[in-house]
N, C-alpha and C. Protein backbone atom coordinates (compact mmCIF):
# COMPACT_ATOMS: atom_id res chain seq x y z
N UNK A 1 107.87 103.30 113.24
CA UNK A 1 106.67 102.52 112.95
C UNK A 1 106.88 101.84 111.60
N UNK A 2 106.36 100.81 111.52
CA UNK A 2 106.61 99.70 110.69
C UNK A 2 105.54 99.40 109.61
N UNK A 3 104.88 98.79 108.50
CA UNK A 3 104.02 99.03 107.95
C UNK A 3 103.20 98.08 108.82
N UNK A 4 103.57 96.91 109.00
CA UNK A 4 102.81 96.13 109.89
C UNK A 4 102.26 96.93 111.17
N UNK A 5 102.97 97.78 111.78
CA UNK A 5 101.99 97.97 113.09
C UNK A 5 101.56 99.43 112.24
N UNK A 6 101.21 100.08 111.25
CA UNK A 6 100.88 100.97 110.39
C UNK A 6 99.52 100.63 110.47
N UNK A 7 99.22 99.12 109.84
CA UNK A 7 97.89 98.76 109.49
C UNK A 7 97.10 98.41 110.90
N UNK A 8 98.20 97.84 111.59
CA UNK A 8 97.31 97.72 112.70
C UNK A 8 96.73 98.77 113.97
N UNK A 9 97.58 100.09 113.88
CA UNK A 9 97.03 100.91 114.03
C UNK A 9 95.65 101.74 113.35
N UNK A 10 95.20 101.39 111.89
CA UNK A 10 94.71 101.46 111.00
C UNK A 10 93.31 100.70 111.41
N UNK A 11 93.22 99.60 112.18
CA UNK A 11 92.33 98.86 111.97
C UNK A 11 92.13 98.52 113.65
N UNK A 12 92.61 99.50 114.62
CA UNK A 12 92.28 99.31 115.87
C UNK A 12 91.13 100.54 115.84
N UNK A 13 90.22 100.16 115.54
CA UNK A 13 89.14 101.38 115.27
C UNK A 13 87.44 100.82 116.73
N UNK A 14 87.50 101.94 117.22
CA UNK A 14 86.61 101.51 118.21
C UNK A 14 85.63 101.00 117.99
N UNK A 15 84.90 101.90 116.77
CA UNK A 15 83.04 101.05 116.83
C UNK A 15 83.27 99.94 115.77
N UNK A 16 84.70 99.83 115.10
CA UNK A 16 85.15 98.47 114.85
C UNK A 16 84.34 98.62 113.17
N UNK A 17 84.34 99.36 112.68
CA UNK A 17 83.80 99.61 111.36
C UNK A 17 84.59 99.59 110.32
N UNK A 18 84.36 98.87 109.28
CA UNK A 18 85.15 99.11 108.14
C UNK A 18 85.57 100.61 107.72
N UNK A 19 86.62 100.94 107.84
CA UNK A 19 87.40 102.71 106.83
C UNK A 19 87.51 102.31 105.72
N UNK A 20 86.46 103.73 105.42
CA UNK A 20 86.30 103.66 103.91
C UNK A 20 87.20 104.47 103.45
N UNK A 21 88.37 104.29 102.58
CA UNK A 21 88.82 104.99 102.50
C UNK A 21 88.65 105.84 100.74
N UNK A 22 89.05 107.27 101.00
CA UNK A 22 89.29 108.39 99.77
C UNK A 22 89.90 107.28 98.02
N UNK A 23 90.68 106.90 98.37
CA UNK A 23 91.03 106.34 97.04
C UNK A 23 90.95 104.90 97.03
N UNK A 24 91.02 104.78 95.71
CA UNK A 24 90.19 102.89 95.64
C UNK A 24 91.64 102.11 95.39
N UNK A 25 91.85 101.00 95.85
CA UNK A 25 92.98 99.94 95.59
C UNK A 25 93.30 99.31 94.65
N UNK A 26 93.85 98.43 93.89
CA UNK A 26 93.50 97.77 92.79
C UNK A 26 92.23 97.60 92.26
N UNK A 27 92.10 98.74 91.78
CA UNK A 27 90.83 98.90 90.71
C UNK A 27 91.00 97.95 89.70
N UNK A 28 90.26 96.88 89.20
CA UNK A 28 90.27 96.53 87.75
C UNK A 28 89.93 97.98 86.48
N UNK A 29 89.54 98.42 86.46
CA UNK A 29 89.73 99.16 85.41
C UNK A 29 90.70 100.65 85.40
N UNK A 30 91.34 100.69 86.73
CA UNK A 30 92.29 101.64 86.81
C UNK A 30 91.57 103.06 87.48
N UNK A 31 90.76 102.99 87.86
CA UNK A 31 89.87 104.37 88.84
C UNK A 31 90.46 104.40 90.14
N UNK A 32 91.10 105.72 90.25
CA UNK A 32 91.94 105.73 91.55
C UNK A 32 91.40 106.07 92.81
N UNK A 33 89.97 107.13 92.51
CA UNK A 33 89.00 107.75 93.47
C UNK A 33 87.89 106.51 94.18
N UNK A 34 87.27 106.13 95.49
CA UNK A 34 86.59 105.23 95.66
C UNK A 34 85.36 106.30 95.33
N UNK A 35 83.93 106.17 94.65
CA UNK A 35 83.04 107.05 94.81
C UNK A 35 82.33 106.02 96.05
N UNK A 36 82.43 104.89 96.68
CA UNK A 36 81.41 104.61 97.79
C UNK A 36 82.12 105.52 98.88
N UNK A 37 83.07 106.17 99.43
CA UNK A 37 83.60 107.43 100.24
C UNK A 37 82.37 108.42 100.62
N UNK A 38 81.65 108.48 101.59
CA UNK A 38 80.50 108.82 101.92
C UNK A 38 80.74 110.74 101.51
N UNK A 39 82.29 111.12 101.17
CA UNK A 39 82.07 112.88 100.91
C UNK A 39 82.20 112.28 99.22
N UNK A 40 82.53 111.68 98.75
CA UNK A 40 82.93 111.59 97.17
C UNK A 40 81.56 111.42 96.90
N UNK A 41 80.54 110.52 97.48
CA UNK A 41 79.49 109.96 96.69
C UNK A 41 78.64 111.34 96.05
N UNK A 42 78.87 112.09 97.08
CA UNK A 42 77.73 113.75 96.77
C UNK A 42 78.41 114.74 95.73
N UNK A 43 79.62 114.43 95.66
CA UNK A 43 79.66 114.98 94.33
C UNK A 43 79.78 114.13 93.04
N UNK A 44 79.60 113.08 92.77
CA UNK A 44 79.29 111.99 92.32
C UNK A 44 77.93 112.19 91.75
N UNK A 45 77.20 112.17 92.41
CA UNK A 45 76.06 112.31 92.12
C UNK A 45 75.70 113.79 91.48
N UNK A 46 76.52 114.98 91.99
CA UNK A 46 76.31 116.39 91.42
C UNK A 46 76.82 116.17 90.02
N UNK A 47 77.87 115.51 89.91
CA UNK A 47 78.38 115.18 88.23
C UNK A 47 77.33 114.45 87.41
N UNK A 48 77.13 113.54 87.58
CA UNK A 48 75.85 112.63 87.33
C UNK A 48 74.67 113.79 86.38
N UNK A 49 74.17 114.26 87.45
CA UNK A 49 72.93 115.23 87.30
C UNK A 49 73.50 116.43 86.73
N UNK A 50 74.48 116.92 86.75
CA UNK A 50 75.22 118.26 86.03
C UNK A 50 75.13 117.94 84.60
N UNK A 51 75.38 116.23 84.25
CA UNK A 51 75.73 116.10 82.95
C UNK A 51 74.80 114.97 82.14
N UNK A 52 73.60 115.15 83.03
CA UNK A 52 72.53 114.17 82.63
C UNK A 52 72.64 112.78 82.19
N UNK A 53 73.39 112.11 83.01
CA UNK A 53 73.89 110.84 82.62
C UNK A 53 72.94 110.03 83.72
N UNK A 54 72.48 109.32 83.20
CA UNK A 54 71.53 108.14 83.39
C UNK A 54 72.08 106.98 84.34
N UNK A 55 71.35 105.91 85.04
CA UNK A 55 71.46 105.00 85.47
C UNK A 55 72.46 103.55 84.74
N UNK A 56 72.38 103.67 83.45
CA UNK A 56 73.04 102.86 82.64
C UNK A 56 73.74 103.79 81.38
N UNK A 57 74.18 105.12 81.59
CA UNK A 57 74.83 105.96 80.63
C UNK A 57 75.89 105.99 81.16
N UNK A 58 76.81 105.76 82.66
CA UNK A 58 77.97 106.23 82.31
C UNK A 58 79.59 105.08 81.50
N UNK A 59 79.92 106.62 81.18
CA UNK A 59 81.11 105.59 80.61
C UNK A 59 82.41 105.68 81.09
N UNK A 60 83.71 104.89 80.82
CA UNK A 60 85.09 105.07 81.21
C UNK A 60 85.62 106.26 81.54
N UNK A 61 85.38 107.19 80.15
CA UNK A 61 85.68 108.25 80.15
C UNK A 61 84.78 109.19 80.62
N UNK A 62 83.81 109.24 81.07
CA UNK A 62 82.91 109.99 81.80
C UNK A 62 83.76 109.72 83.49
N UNK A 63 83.71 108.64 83.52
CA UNK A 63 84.12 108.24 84.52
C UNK A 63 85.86 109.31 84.85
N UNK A 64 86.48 109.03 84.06
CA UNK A 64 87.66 109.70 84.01
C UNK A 64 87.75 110.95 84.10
N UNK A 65 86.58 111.58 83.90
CA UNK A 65 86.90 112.92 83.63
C UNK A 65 86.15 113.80 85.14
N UNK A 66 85.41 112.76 85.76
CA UNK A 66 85.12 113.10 86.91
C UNK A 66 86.56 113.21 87.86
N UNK A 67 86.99 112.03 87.79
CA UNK A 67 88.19 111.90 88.87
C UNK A 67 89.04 112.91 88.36
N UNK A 68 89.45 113.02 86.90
CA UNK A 68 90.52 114.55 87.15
C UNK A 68 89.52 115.59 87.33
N UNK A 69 88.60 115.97 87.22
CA UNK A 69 88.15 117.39 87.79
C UNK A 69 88.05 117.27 89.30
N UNK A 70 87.54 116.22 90.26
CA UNK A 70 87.76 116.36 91.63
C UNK A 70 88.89 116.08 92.10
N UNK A 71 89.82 115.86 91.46
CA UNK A 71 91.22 115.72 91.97
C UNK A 71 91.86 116.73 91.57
N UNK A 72 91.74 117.69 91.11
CA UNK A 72 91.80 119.13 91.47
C UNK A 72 91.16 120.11 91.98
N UNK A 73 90.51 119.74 92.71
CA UNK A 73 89.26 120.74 93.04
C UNK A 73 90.20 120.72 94.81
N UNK A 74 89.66 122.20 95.65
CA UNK A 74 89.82 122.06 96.49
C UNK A 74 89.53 121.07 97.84
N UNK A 75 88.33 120.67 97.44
CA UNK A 75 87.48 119.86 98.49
C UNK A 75 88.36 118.44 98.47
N UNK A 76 89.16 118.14 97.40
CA UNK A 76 89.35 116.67 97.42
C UNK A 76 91.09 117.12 98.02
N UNK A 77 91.29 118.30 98.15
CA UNK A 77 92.73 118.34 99.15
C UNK A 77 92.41 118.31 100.42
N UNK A 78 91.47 118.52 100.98
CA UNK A 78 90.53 119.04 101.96
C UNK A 78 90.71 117.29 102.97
N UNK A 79 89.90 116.77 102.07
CA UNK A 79 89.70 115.26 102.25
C UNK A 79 91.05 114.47 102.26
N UNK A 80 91.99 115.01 101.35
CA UNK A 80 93.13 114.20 101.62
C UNK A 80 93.74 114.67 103.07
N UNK A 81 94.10 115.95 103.35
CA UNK A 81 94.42 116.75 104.82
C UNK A 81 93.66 115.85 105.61
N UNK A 82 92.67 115.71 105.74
CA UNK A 82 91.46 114.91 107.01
C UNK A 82 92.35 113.57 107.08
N UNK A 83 92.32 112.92 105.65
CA UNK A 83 92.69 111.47 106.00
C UNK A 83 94.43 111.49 106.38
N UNK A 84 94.79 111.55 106.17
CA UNK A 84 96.35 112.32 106.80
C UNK A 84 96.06 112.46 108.23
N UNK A 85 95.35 113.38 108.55
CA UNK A 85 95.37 113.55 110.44
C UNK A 85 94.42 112.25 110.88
N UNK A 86 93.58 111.65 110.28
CA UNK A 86 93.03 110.89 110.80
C UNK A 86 93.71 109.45 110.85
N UNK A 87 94.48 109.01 109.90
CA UNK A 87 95.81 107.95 109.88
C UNK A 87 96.53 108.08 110.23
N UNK A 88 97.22 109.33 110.84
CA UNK A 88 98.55 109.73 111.50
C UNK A 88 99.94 109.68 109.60
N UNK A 89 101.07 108.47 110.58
CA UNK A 89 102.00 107.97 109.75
C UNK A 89 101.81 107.15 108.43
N UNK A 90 100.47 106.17 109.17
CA UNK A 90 100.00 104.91 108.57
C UNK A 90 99.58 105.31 107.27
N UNK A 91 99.25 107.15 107.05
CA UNK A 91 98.77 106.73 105.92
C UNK A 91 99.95 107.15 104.52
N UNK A 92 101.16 107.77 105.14
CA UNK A 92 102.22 107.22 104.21
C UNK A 92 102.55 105.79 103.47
N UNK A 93 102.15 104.96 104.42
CA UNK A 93 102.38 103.47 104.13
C UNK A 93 101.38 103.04 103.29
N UNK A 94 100.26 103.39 103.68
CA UNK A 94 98.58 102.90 102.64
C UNK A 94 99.11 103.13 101.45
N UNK A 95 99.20 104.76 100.99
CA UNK A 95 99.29 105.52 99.95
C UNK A 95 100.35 105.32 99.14
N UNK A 96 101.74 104.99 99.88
CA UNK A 96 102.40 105.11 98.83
C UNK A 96 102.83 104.27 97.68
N UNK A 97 102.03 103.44 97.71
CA UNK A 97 102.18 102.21 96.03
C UNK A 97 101.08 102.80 94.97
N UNK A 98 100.22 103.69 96.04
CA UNK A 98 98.84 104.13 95.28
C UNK A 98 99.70 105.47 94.06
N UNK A 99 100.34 106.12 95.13
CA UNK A 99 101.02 106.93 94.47
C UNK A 99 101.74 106.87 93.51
N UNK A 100 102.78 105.39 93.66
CA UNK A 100 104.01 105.59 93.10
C UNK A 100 103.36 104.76 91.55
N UNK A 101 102.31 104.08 91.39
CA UNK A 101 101.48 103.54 90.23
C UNK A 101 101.08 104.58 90.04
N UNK A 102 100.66 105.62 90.26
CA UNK A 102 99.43 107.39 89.65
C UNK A 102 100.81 107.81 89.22
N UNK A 103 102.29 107.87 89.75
CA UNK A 103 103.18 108.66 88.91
C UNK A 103 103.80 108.01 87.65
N UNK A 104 103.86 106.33 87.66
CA UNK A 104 104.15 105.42 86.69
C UNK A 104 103.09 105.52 85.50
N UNK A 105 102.19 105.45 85.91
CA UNK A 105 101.40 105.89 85.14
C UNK A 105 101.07 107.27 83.99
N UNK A 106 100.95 107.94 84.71
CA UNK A 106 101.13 109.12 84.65
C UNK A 106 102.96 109.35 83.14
N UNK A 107 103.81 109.32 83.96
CA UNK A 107 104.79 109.15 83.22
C UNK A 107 105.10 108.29 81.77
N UNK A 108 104.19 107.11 82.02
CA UNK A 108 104.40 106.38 80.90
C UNK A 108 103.38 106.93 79.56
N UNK A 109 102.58 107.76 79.73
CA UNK A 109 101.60 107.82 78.83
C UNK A 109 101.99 109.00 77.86
């Protein structure tokens, strides 16, 4: 399988709905987690209210410090396992530029 028929396996979806997917794409500000992900948004919101941050309080680094605590947490391996069986191959192909920028990254700092 090819990346081309990757995506198009990807997007032969019956009730024909946009997949939302677990991690966000070229983020302009570099946030790797999507919080519109209908399981991310609820703990999103538990962070939010855990740490009394307001409608117009959060910041970068608030922001940041959410995504490394749920990106270690069990639930967000949980969610990666799901999207894996639910993409089959395809989602080697999605992921791996996502990845190989989180290890460039990662490395350069």
């Amino acid at each position: 399988m090819d990346y081309i028929e990757a995506w198009e396996k990807l997007n032969e979806k019956k009730d024909k709905q946009q997949a939302v997917m677990l991690h966000s794409f070229k983020n302009p500000y570099g946030f790797r987690i999507n919080i519109n992900h209908p399981m991310v948004t609820k703990k999103w919101e538990a962070f939010k209210k855990k740490n009394n941050i307001g409608k117009y309080d959060m910041t970068d680094d608030l922001r940041d410090e959410f995504e490394k605590q749920f990106m270690k947490s069990r639930y967000y391996q949980k969610l990666v396992a799901a999207e894996k069986e639910k993409y089959g191959p395809a989602y080697d192909y999605i992921y791996e530029p996502l990845l190989n920028k989180a290890v460039w990254k990662w490395v350069t700092i």
